[in-house]
Protein backbone atom coordinates (compact mmCIF):
# COMPACT_ATOMS: atom_id res chain seq x y z
CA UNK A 1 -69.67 -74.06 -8.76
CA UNK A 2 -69.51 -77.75 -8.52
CA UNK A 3 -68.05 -78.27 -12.31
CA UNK A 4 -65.60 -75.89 -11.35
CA UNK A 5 -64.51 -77.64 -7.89
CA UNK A 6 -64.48 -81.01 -9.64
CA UNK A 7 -61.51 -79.72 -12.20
CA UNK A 8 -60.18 -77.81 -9.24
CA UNK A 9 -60.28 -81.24 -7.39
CA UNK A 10 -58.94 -83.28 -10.94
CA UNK A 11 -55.98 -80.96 -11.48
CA UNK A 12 -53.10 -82.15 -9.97
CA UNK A 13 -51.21 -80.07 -7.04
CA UNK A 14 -48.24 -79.34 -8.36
CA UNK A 15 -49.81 -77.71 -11.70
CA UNK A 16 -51.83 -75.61 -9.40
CA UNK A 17 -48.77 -74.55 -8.02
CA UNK A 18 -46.61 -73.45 -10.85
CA UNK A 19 -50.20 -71.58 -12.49
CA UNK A 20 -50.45 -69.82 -9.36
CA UNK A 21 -46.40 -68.76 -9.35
CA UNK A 22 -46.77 -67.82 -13.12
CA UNK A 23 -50.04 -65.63 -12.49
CA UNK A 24 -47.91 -64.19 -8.93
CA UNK A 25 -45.61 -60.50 -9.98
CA UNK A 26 -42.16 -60.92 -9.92
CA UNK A 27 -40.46 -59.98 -6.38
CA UNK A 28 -38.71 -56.55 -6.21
CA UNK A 29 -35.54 -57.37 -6.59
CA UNK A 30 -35.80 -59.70 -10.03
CA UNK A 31 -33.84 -59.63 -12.84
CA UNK A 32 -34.93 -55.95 -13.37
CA UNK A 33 -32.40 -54.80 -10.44
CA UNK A 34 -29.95 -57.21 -11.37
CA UNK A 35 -29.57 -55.10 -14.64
CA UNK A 36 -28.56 -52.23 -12.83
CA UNK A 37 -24.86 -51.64 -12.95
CA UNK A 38 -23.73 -51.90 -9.14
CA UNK A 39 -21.71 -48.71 -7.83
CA UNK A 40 -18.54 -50.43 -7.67
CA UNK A 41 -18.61 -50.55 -11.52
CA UNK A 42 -19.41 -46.87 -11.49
CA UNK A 43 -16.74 -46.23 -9.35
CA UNK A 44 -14.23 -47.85 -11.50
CA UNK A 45 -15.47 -45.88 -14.61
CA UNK A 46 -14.82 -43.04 -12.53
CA UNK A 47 -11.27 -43.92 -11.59
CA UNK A 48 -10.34 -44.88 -14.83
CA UNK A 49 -12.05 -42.14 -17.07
CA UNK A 50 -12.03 -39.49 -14.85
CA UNK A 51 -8.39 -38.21 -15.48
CA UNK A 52 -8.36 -38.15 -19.04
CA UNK A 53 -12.03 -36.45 -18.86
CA UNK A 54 -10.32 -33.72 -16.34
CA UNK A 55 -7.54 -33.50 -18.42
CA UNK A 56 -9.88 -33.68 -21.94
CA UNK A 57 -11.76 -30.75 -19.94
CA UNK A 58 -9.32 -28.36 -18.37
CA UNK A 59 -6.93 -28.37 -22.36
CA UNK A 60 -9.65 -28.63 -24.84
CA UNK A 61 -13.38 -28.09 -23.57
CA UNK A 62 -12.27 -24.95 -21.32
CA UNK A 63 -10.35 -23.27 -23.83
CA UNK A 64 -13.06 -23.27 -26.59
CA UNK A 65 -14.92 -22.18 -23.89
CA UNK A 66 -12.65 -19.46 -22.76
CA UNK A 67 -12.00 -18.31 -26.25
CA UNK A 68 -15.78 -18.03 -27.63
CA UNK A 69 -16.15 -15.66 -24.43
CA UNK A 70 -12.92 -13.06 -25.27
CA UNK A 71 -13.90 -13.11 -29.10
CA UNK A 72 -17.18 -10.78 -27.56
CA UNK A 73 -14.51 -8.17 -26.42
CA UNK A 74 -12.19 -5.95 -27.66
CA UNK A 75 -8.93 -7.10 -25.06
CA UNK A 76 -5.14 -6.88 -24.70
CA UNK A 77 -4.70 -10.09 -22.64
CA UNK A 78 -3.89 -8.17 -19.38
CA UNK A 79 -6.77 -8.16 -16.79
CA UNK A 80 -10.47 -8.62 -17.07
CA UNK A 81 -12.12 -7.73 -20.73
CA UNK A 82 -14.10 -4.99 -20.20
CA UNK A 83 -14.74 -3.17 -23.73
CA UNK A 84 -18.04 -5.67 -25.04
CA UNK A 85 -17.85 -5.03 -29.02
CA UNK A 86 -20.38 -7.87 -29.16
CA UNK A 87 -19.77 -9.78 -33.09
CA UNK A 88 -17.48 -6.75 -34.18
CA UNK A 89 -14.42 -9.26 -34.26
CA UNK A 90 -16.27 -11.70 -36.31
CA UNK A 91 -17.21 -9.21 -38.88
CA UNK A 92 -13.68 -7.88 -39.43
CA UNK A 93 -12.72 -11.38 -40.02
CA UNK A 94 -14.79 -12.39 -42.34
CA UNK A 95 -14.28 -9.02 -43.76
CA UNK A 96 -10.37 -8.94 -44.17
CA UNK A 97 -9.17 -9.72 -47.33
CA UNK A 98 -6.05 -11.52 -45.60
CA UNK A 99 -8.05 -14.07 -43.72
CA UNK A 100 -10.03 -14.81 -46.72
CA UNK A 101 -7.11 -15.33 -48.48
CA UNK A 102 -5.84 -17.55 -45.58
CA UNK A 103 -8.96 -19.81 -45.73
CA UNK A 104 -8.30 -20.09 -49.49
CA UNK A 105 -4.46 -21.09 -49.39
CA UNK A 106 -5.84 -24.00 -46.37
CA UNK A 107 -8.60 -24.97 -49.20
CA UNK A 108 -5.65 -25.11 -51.48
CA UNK A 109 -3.48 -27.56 -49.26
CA UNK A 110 -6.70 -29.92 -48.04
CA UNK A 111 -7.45 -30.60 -52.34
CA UNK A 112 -3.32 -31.22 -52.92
CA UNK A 113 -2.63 -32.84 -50.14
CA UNK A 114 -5.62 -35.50 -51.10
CA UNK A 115 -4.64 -35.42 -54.52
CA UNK A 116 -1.42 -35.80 -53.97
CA UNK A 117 -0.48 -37.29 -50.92
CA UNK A 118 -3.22 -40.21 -51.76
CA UNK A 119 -2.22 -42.05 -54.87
CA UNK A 120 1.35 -41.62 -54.21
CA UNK A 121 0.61 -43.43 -50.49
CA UNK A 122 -1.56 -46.08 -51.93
CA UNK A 123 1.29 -47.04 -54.57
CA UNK A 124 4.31 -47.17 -52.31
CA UNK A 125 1.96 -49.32 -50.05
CA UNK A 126 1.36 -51.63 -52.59
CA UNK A 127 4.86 -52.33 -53.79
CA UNK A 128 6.11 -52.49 -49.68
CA UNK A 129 3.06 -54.86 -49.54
CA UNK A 130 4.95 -57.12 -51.62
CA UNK A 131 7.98 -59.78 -50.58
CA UNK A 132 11.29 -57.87 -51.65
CA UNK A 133 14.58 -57.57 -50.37
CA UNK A 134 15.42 -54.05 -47.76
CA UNK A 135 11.41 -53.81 -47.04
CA UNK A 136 11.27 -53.63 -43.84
CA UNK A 137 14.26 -50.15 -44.22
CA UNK A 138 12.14 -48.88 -46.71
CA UNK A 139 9.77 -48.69 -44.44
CA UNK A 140 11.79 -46.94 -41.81
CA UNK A 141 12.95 -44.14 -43.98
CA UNK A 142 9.75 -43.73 -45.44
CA UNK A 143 8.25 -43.23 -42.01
CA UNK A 144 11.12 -41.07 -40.54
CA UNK A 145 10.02 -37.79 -41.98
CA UNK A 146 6.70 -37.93 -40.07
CA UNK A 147 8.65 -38.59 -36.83
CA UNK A 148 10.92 -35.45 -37.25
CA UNK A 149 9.82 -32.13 -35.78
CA UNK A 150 8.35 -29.51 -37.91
CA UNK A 151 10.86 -26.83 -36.35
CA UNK A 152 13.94 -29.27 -37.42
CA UNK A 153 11.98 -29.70 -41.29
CA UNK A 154 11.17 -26.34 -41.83
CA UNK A 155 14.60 -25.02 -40.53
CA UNK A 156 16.24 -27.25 -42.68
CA UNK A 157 14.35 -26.99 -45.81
CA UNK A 158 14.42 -22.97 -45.05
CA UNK A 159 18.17 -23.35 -45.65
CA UNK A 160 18.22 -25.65 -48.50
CA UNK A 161 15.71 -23.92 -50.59
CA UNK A 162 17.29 -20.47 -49.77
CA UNK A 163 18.42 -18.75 -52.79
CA UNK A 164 22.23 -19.26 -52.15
CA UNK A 165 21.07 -22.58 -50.63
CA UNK A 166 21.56 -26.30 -51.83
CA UNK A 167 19.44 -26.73 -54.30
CA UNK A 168 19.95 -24.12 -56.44
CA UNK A 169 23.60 -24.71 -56.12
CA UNK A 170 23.07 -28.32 -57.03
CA UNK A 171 21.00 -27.13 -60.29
CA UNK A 172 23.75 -24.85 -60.78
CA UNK A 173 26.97 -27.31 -61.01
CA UNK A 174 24.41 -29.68 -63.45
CA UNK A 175 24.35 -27.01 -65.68
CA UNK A 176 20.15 -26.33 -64.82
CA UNK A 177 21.28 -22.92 -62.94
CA UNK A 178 18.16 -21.43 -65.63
CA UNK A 179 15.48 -23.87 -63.09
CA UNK A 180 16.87 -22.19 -59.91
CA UNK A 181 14.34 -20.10 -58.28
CA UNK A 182 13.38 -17.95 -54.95
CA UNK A 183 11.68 -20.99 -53.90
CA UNK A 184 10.12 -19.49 -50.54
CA UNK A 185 9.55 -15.53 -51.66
CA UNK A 186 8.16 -16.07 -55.09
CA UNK A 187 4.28 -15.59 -54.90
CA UNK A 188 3.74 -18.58 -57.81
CA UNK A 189 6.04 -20.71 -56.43
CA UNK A 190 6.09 -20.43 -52.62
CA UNK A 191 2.53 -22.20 -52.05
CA UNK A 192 4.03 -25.45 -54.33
CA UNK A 193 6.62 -25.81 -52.23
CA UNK A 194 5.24 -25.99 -48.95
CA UNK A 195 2.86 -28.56 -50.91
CA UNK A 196 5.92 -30.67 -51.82
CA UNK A 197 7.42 -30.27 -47.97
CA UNK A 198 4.06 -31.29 -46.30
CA UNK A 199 3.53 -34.04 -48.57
CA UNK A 200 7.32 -35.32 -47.68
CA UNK A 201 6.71 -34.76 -44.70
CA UNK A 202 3.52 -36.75 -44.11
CA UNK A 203 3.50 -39.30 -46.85
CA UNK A 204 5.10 -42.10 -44.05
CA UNK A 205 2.11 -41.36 -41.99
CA UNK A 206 0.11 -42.46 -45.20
CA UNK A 207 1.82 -45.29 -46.48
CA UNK A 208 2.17 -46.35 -42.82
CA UNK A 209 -1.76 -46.33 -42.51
CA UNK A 210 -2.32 -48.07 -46.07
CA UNK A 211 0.06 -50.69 -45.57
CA UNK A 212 -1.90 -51.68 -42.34
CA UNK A 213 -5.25 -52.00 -44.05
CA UNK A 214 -3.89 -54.28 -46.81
CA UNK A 215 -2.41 -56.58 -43.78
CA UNK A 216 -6.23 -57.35 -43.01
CA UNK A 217 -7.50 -58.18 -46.76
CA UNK A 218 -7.32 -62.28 -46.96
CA UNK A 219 -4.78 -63.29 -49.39
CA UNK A 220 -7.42 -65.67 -50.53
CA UNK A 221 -9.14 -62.96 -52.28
CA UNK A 222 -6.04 -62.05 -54.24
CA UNK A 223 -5.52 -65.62 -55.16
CA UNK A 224 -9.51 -66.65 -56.06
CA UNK A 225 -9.05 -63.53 -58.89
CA UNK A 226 -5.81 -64.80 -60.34
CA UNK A 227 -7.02 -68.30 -60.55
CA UNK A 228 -10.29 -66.46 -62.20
CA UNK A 229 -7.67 -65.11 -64.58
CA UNK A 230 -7.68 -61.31 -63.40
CA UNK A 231 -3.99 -59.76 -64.03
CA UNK A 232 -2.69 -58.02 -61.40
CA UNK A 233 -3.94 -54.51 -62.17
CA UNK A 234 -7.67 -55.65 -61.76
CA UNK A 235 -7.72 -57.24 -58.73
CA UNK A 236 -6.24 -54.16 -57.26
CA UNK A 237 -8.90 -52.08 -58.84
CA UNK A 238 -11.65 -54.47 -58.07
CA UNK A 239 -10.71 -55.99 -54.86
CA UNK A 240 -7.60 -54.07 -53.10
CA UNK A 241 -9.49 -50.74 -53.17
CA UNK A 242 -12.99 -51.70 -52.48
CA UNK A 243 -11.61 -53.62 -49.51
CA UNK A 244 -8.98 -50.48 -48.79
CA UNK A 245 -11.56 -48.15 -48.87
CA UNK A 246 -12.30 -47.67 -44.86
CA UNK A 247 -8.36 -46.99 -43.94
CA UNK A 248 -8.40 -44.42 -47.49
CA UNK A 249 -11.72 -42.69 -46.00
CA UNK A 250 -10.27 -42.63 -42.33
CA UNK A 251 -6.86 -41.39 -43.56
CA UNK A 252 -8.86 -38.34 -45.65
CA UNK A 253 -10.36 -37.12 -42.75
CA UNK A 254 -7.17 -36.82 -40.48
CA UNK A 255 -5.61 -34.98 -43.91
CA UNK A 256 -8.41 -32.86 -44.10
CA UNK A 257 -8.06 -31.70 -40.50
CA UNK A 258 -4.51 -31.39 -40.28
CA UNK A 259 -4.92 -28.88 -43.48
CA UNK A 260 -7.14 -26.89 -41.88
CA UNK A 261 -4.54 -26.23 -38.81
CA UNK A 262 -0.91 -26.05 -41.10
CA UNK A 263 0.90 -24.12 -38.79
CA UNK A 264 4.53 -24.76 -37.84
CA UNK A 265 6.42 -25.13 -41.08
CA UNK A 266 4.74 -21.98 -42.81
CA UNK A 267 5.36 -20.02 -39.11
CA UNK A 268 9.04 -21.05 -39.06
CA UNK A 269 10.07 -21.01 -42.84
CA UNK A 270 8.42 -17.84 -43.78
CA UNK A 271 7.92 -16.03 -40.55
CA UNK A 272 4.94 -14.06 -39.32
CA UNK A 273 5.03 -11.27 -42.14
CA UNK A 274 7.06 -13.03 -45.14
CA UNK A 275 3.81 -15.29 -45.27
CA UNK A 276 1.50 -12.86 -46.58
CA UNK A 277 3.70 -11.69 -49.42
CA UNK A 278 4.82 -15.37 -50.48
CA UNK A 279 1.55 -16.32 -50.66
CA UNK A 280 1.41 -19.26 -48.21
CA UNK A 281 -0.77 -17.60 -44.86
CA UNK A 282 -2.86 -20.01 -44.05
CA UNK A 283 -6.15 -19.37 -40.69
CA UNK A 284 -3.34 -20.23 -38.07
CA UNK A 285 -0.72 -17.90 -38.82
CA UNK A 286 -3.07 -15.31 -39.46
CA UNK A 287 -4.12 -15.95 -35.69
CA UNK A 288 -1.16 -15.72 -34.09
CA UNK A 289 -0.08 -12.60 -36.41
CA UNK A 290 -3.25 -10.58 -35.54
CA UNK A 291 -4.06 -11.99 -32.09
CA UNK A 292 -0.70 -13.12 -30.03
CA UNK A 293 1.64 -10.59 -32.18
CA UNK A 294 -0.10 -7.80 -32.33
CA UNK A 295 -2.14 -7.87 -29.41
CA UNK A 296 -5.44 -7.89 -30.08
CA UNK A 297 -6.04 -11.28 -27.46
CA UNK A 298 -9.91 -10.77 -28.32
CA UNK A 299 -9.72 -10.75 -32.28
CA UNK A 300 -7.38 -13.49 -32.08
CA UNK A 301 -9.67 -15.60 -30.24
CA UNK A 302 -12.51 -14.42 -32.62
CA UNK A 303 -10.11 -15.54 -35.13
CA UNK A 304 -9.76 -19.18 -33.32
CA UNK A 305 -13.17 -20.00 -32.88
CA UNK A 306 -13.87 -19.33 -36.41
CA UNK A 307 -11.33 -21.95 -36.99
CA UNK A 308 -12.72 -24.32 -34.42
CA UNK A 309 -16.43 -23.98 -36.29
CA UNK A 310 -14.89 -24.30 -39.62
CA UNK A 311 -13.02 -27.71 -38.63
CA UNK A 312 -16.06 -28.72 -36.28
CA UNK A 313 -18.53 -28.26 -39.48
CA UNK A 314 -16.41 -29.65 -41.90
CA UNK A 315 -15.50 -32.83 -39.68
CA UNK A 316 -19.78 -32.89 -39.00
CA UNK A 317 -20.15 -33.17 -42.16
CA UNK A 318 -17.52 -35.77 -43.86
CA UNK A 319 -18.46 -37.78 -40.95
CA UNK A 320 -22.46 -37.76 -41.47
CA UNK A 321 -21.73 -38.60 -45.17
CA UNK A 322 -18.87 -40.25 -45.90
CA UNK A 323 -17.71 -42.57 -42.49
CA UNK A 324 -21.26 -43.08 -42.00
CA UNK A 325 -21.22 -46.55 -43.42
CA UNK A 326 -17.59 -47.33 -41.54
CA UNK A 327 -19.17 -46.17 -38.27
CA UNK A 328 -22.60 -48.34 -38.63
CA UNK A 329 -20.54 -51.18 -39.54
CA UNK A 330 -18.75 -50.45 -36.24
CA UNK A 331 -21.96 -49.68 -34.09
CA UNK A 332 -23.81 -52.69 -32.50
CA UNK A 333 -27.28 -52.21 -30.69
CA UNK A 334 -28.28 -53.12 -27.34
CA UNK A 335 -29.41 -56.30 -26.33
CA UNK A 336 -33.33 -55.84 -24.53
């Protein structure tokens, strides 16, 4: 007891002060409250989130919603559904040989359209990516198509590629009238040419996307390889396209989904029943023909949530194995 009130008595005050307020808890309100987010910052989340989540909710979340319900009944679309055929719908669709042969005409279009729309894209962004005189027009009226309606497109293609349309006149005065064709009611052709309208169509929406992701590769790259010696084909294999490879992987996925949901141009250019007998149907259409058209408000909804799994899964999917590098890259964790 003595030995320990003589260092009691040798240590100075103040370092018996600062042991005793490191041994004491923190108070209450520490830095533990101060890492709460106040209401007022709630409140502002609210105010500026909450009408695009009410808006999000009431057009996209309540609909799925709606539709998953009515696909359990057998309904007109006038009153309450009443007749519970339970997965009856689902069965018929996946038992129809016209919806199968919708899925496989979208299959078709999601391969094309990344095989064709792709390189083409890639290459036109490359040469606009260079100094040359008119760029900045070729740019427009590459870009212009994807700006036009799909009504105005597939009216006007409807009429060119009609058999006494433009094109086969214009073959015909060349002296190629033996290449003109029924280019919309001809089984083996029909599905290639709403490939080569879609990828008109939506090739500026490409090249628009690629030409942004070579603005943010460092010239210095370009110019370390041709000092190296590399001609100009390999550093676009080795550099351009590595370095590309986020925008080409981001601009696959919005292809992919917008395949799975072609709608307007096959609706307006070859109608609700000249679809099935050309050969270009595709999920959508088949809704609207066998749902909306004829009716049947609870097989068409059947028909749209089988569409909204099929996107959801495939979308699931590319994401969990092919942006999952982009999107770690892109992910930061929280600070403790």
């Amino acid at each position: 007891m003595e030995t320990a009130a003589h260092v009691n008595r040798d240590v100075p005050d103040s370092a018996r002060t600062g042991a005793s307020a490191a041994e004491a808890p923190a108070p209450a309100g520490g830095p533990a409250q101060g890492r709460r987010v106040p209401w007022r910052r709630w409140a502002e989340i609210a105010l500026l989130a909450g009408p695009g989540v009410v808006v999000f909710v009431t057009f996209v979340i309540v609909p799925v919603l709606m539709a998953g319900y009515y696909g359990f009944f057998e309904w007109s679309g006038y009153g309450v559904p009443t007749e519970f055929v339970g997965l009856r719908n689902y069965e018929l669709i996946f038992t129809d040989g016209a919806f199968l042969e919708a899925m496989w005409h979208n299959g078709f279009i999601l391969v094309m359209s990344l095989i064709l729309q792709g390189p083409v894209a890639i290459g036109i962004a490359l040469l606009l990516n260079r100094r040359m005189r008119g760029r900045s027009l070729i740019r427009v009226l590459i870009f212009v198509p994807y700006v036009i309606s799909e009504v105005i497109v597939a009216i006007g293609f409807s009429l060119m590629l009609h058999p006494t349309g433009a094109v086969n006149d214009v073959l015909d005065r060349i002296g190629l009238g033996g290449l003109a064709l029924d280019w919309l009611a001809d089984p083996d052709v029909a599905i290639w040419t709403l490939m080569l309208i879609l990828v008109w169509k939506y090739i500026g929406f490409a090249v628009i996307l690629m030409l942004a992701g070579l603005q943010g590769i460092p010239d210095e790259l370009r110019e370390a390889a041709a000092i190296d010696g590399a001609s100009y084909w390999q550093t676009q294999w080795h550099i351009t396209l590595p370095l590309l490879g986020p925008t080409i992987r981001i601009w696959a996925f919005l292809s992919i989904i917008g395949s799975l949901q072609v709608f307007d141009l096959v609706y307006v250019i070859w109608g609700q029943y000249v679809a099935d007998t050309a050969g270009t149907s595709t999920m959508a259409t088949y809704m609207v023909a066998n749902g909306r058209i004829s009716g049947e408000y609870g097989y068409g909804s059947a028909v749209a949530v089988v569409i909204f799994l099929i996107s959801l899964v495939i979308a699931l999917v590319y994401q969990r194995y092919v942006l999952r590098r982009d999107t770690e890259g892109a992910l930061t964790e929280g600070v403790a």
